[in-house]
Protein backbone atom coordinates (compact mmCIF):
# COMPACT_ATOMS: atom_id res chain seq x y z
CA UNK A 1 12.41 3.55 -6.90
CA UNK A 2 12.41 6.71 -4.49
CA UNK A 3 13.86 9.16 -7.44
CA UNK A 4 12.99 10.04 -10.74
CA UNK A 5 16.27 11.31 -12.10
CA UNK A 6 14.63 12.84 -15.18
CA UNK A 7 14.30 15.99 -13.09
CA UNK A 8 16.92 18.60 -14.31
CA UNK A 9 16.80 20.75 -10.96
CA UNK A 10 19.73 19.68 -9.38
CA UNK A 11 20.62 22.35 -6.76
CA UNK A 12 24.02 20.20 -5.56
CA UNK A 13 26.27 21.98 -8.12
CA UNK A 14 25.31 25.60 -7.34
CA UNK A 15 25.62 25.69 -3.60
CA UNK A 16 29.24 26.71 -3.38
CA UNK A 17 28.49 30.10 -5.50
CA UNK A 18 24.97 30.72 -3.70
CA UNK A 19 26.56 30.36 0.03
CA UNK A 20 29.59 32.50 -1.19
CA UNK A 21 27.18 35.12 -2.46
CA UNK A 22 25.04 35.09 0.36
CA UNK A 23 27.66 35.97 2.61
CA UNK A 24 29.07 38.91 0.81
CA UNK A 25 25.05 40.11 0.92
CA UNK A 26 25.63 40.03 -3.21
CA UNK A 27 22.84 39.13 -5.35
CA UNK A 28 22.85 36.82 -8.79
CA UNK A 29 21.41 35.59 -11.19
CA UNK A 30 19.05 32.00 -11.47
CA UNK A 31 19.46 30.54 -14.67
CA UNK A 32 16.46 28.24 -15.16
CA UNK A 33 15.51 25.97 -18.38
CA UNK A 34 11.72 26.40 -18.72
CA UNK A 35 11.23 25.41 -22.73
CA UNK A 36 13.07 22.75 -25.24
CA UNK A 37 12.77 21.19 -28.05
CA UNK A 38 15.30 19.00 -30.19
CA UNK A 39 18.35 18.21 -28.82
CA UNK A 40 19.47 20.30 -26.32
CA UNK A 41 22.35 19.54 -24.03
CA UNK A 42 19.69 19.74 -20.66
CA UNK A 43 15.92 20.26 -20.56
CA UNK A 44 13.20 21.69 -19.03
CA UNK A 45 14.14 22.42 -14.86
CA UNK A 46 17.97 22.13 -15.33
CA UNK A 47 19.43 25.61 -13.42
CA UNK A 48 22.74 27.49 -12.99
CA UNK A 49 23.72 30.23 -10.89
CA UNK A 50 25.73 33.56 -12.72
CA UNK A 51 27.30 35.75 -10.44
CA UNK A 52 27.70 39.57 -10.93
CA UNK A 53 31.65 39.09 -11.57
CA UNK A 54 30.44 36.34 -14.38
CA UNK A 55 31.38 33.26 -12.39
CA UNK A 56 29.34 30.90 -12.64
CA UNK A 57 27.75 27.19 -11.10
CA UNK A 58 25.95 24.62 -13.10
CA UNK A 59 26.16 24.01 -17.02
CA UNK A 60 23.06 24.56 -19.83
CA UNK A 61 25.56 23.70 -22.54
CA UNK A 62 28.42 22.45 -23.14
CA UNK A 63 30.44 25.61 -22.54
CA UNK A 64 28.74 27.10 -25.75
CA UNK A 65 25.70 29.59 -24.19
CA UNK A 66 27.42 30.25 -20.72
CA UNK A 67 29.28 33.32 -21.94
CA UNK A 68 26.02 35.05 -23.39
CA UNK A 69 24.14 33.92 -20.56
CA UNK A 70 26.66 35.96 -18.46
CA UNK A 71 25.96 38.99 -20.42
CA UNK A 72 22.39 39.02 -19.83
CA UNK A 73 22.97 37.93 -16.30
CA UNK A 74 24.76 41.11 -15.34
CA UNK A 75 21.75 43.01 -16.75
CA UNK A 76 19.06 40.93 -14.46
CA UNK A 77 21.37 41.49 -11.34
CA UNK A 78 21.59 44.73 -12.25
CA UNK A 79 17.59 45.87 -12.60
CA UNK A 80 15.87 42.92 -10.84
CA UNK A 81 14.03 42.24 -13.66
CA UNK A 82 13.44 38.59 -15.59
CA UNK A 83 14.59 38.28 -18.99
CA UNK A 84 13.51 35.05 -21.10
CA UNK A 85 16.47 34.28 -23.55
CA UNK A 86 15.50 31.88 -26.05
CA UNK A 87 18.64 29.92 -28.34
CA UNK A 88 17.60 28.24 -31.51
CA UNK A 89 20.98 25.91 -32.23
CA UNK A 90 19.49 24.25 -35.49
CA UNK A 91 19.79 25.39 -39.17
CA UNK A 92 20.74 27.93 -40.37
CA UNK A 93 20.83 30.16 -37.18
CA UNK A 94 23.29 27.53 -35.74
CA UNK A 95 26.09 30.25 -36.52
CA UNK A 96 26.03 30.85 -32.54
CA UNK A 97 28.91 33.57 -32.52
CA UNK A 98 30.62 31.54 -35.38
CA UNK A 99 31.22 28.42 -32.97
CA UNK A 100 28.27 26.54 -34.91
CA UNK A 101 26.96 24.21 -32.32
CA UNK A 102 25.24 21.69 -34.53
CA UNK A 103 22.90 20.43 -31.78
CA UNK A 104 19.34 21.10 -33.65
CA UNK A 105 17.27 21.74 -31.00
CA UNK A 106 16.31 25.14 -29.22
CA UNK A 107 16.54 26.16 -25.39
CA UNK A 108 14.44 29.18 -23.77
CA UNK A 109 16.01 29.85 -20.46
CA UNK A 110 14.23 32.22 -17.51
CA UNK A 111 16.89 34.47 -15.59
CA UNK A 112 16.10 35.42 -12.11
CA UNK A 113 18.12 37.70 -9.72
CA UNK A 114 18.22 36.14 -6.45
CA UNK A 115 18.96 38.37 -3.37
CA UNK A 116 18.61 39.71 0.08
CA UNK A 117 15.57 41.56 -0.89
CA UNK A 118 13.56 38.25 -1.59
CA UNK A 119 15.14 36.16 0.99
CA UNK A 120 17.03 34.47 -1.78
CA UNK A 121 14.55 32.44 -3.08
CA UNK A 122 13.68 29.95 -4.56
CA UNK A 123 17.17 29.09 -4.00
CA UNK A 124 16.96 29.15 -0.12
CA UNK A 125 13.80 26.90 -0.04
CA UNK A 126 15.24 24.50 -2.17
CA UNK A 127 18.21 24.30 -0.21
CA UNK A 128 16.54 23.60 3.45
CA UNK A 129 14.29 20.67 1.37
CA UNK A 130 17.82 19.39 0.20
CA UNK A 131 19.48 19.03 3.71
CA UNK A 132 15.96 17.82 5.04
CA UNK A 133 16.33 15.15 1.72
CA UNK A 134 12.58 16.35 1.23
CA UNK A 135 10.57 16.36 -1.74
CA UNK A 136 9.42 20.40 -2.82
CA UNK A 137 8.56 22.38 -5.79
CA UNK A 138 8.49 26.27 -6.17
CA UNK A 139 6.80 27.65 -9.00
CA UNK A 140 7.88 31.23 -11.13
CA UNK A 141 5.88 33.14 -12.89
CA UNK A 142 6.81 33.17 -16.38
CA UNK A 143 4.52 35.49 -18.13
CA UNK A 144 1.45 37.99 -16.95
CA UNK A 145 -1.12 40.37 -17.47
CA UNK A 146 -2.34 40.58 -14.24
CA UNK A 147 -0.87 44.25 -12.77
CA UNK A 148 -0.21 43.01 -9.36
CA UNK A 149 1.45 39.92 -10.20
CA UNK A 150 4.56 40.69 -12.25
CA UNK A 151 6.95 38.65 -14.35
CA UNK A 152 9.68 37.02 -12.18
CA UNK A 153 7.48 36.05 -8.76
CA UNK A 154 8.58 33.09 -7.10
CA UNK A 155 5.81 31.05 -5.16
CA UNK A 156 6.34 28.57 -2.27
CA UNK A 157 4.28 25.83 -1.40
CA UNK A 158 3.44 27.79 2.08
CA UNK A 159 2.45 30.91 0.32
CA UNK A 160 -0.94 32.28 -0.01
CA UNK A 161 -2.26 33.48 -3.47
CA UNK A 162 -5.56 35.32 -2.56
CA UNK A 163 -4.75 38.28 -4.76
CA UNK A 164 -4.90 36.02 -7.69
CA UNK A 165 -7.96 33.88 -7.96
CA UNK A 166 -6.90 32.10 -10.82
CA UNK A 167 -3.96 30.87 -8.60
CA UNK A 168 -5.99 29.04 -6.31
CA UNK A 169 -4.99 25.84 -7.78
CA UNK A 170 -1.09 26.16 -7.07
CA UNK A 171 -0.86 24.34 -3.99
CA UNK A 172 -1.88 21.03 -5.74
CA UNK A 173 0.51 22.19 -8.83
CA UNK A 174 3.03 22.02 -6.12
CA UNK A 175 2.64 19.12 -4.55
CA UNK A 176 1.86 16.71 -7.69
CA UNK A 177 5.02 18.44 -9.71
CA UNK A 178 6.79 17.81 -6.21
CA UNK A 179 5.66 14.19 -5.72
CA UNK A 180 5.90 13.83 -9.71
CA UNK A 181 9.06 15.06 -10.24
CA UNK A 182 8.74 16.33 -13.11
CA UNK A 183 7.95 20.02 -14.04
CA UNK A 184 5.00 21.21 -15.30
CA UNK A 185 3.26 24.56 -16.92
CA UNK A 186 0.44 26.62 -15.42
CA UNK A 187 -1.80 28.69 -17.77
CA UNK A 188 -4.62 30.22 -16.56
CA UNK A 189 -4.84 33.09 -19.53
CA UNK A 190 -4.16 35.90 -17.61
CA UNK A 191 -0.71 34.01 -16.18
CA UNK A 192 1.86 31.57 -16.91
CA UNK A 193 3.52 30.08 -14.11
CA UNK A 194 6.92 27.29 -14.39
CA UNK A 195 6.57 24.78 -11.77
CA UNK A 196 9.72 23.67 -10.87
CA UNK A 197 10.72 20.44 -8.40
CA UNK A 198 13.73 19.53 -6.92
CA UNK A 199 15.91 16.76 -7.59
CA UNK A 200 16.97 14.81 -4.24
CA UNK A 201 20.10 13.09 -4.84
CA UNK A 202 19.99 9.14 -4.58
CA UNK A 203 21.90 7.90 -1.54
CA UNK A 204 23.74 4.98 -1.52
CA UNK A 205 24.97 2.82 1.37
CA UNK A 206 28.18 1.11 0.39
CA UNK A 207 28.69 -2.07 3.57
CA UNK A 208 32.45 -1.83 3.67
CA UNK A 209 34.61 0.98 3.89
CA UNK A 210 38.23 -1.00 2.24
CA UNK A 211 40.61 0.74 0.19
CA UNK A 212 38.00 -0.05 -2.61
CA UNK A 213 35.47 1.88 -1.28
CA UNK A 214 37.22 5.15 -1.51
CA UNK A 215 36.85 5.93 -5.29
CA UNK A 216 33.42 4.59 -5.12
CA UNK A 217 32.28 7.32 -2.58
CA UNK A 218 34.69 10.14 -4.47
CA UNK A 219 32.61 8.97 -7.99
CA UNK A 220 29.31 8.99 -6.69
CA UNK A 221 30.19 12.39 -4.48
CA UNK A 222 30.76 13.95 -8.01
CA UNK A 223 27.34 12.95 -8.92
CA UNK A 224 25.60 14.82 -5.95
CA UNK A 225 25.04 11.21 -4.54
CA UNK A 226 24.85 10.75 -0.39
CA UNK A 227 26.82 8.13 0.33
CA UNK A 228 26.93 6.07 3.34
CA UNK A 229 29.65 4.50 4.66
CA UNK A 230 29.42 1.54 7.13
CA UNK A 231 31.94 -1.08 8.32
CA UNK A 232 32.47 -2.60 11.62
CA UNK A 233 35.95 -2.28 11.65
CA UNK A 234 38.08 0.63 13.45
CA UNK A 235 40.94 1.03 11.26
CA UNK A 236 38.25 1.06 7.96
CA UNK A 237 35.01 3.22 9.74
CA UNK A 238 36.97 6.75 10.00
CA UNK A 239 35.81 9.60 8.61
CA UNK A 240 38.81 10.94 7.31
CA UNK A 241 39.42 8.19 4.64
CA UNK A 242 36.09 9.42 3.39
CA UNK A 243 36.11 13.16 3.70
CA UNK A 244 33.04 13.20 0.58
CA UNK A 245 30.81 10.63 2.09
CA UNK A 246 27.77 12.00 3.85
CA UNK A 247 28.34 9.70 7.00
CA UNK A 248 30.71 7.18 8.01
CA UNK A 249 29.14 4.36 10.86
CA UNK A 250 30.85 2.30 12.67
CA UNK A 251 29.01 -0.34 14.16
CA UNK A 252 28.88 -4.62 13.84
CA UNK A 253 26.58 -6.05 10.37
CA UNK A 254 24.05 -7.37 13.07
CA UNK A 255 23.22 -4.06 14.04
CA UNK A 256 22.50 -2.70 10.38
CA UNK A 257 18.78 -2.63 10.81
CA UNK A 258 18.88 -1.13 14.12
CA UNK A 259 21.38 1.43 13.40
CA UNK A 260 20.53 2.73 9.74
CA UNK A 261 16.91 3.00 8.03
CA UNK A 262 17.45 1.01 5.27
CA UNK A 263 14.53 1.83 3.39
CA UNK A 264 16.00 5.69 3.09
CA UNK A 265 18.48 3.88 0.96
CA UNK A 266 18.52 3.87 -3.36
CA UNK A 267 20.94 1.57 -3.90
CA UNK A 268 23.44 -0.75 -1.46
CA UNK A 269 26.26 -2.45 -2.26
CA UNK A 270 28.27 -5.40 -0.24
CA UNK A 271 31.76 -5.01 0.32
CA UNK A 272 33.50 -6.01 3.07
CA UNK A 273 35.89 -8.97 1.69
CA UNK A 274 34.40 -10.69 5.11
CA UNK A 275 32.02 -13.44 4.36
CA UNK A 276 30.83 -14.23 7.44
CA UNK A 277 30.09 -10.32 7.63
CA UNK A 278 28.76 -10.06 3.62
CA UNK A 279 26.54 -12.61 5.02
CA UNK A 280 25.15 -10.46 7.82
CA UNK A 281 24.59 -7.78 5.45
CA UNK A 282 22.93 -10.15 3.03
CA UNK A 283 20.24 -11.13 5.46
CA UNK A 284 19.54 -7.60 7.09
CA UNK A 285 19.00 -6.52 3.06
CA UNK A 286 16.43 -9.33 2.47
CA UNK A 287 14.18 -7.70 4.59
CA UNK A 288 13.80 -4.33 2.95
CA UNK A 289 13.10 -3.07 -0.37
CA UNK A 290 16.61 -0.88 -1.56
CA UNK A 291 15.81 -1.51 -5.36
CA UNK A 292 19.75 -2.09 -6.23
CA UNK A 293 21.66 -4.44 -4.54
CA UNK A 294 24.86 -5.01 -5.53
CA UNK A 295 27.57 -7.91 -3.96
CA UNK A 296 31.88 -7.64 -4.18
CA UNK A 297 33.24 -10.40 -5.52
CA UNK A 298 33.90 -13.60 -8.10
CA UNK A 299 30.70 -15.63 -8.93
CA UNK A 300 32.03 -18.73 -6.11
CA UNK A 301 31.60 -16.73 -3.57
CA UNK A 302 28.60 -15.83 -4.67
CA UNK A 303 27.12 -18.95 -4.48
CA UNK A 304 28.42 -19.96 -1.14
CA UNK A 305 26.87 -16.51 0.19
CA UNK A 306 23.40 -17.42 -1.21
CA UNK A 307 23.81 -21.20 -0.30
CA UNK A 308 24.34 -19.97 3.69
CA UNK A 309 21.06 -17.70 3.10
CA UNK A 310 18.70 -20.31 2.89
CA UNK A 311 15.51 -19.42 2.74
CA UNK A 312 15.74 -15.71 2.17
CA UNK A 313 17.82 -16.08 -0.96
CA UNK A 314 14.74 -15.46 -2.36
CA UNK A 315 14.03 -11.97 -1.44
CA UNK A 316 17.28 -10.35 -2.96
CA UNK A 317 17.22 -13.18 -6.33
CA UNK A 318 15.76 -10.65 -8.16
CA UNK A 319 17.36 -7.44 -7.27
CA UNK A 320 21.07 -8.78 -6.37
CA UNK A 321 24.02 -8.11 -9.16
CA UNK A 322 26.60 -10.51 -8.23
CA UNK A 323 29.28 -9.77 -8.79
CA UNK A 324 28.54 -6.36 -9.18
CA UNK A 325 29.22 -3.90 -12.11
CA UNK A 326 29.20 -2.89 -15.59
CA UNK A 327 31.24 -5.18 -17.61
CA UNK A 328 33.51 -2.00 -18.77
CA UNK A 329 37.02 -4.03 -18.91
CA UNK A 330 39.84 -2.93 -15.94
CA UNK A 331 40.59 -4.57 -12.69
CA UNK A 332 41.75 -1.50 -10.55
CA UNK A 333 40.10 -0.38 -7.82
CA UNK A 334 39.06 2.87 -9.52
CA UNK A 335 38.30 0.19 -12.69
CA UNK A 336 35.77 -1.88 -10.79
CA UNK A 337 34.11 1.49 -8.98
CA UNK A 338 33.15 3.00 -11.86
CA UNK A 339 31.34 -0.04 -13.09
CA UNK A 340 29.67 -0.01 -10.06
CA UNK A 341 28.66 3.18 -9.93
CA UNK A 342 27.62 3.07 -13.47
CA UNK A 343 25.58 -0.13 -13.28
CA UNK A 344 23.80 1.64 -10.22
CA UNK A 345 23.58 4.95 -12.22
CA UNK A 346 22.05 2.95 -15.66
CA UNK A 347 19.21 1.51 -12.54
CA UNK A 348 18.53 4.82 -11.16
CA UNK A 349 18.09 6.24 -14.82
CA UNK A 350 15.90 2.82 -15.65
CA UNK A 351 18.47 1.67 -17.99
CA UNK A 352 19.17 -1.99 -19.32
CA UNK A 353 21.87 -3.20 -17.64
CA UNK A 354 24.60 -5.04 -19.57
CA UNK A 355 26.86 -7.32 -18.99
CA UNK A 356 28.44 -8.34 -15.40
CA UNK A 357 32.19 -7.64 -14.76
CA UNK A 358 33.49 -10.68 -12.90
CA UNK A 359 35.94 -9.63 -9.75
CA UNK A 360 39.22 -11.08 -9.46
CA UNK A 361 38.45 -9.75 -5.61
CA UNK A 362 37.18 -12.15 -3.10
């Protein structure tokens, strides 16, 4: 499995507000989740972006924080400096401006302005790693009593640290957190630095671009998923009938291994309603290692697809879900796509998977 989707630091959501802002030269606010505990709505690494008109990117809660968050936001933006804001939503306490949020767990969350000054970072790094689809971590410093090292630094994995011995070892904080995927604390006594690494969305190549295929691609679009879009077909490879997909290829199934990288790949699903096609794809996919693979179709056709296989058959046995999809009742086309991206999200999460949903679809 290429991603550990227990990281919170999904950057997808924000970009909009960040590029507007960084046009207009205007600076905001970084909203970053360094501390939970109990049940909190997202954990450690989640972020959100606050501009200085109070629009924002990105949830912490549902709806519940964002408008004090906002408040304290303006005041970062306007002084440049941190602020730690810490929410308790349990007990007695959980009177949160009388809305009483029941959720009994607490949240400390590390604001940031995030400008021209500092070459908007972290938010610029972690936005060439995303387009690159490259693993990275940046680490903040959270706390410190070291007098040239103050509150609010952000540190790249390029950047030097000689001014602060105890920082030697941030490099390798970097890379493990970024290879890891999940954040981790630095505390040296002096410092305490947030490492922080970023979530690459899973891409998914979907072999078959039908009607069908359409609110698969807009689902897993709203997820931050890349989704790939191939189908040898004129009339059903255009890239206007899939204006959220990442790419659209047209090309014949027996060039699929010479045409796309499989292995980049997360998940794959078979979809063309051609069997001698399905087929095509069936065989290229035996030969890599795509963790999900999912196949169109009623359980008959199934079977004749893995009878003409032969011998591979038994390199996809134990990762194929034919027919594909979450049992979750429906038979429209925006029915069976979110049981298929659901099944594929409950694999990327390392979920159980339930039962199948049979398709009346050949």
């Amino acid at each position: 499995m290429k991603h550990n989707l227990t990281v919170e630091a999904q950057l997808t959501p924000l970009l909009p507000l960040f590029e507007r802002e960084r046009a207009a030269a205007r600076a905001f606010a970084l909203a970053v989740v360094v501390r939970t505990s109990g049940s909190t709505y997202r954990k450690p690494g989640a972020l959100m972006a606050i501009a200085a008109d109070g629009s924002y990117a990105g949830l912490l809660s549902g709806g519940c924080l964002e408008t004090d968050l906002r408040e304290h936001a303006r005041s970062v933006i306007a002084t440049g400096e941190p602020r730690t804001v810490t929410y308790n939503t349990g007990g007695s306490d959980d009177a949160l401006w009388g809305l009483g949020v029941g959720c009994e767990g607490a949240m400390s969350i590390l604001l940031l302005r995030v400008g021209p000054e500092d070459g908007w970072q972290p938010v610029d790094h972690l936005e060439k790693a995303l387009s690159d689809h490259r693993r990275t971590a940046v680490a903040i410093l959270v706390e410190s009593r070291a007098g040239a090292l103050a509150p609010g630094r952000v540190l790249l994995p390029d950047q030097s640290l000689a001014e602060a011995p105890p920082l030697d070892e941030t490099a390798s904080l970097l890379e493990r957190v970024a290879q890891s995927g999940q954040p981790e604390w630095l505390d040296t006594g002096v410092l305490k630095l947030f490492a922080l690494p970023l979530a690459l969305p899973p891409r998914l190549l979907l072999l078959g671009g039908g009607p069908d295929a359409l609110p698969i691609v807009d689902l897993a679009a709203r997820l931050g998923w890349k989704v790939t879009v191939y189908d040898h077909r004129p009339s059903y490879a255009r890239r206007e009938h899939f204006p959220a997909a990442a790419r659209v290829v047209l090309a014949r199934p027996e060039e699929l291994v010479r045409t796309l990288d499989l292995d980049s790949f997360d998940a794959a699903v078979v979809m063309s309603h051609h069997l001698p096609s399905d087929l095509e794809y069936l065989r290229a996919l035996a030969t890599v290692h795509i963790g999900y693979l999912g196949l169109l179709g009623p359980p008959h056709r199934r079977d004749k697809l893995l009878e003409d296989l032969g011998g591979d058959v038994e390199a996809l046995r134990r990762r194929l879900r034919a027919p594909v999809g979450l049992n979750l009742g429906g038979r429209s086309p925006e029915s069976i796509a979110l049981s298929i991206v659901a099944e594929i999200h409950a694999h990327l999460y390392r979920r159980e998977r339930t039962e199948l949903v049979e398709h009346v679809a050949s």
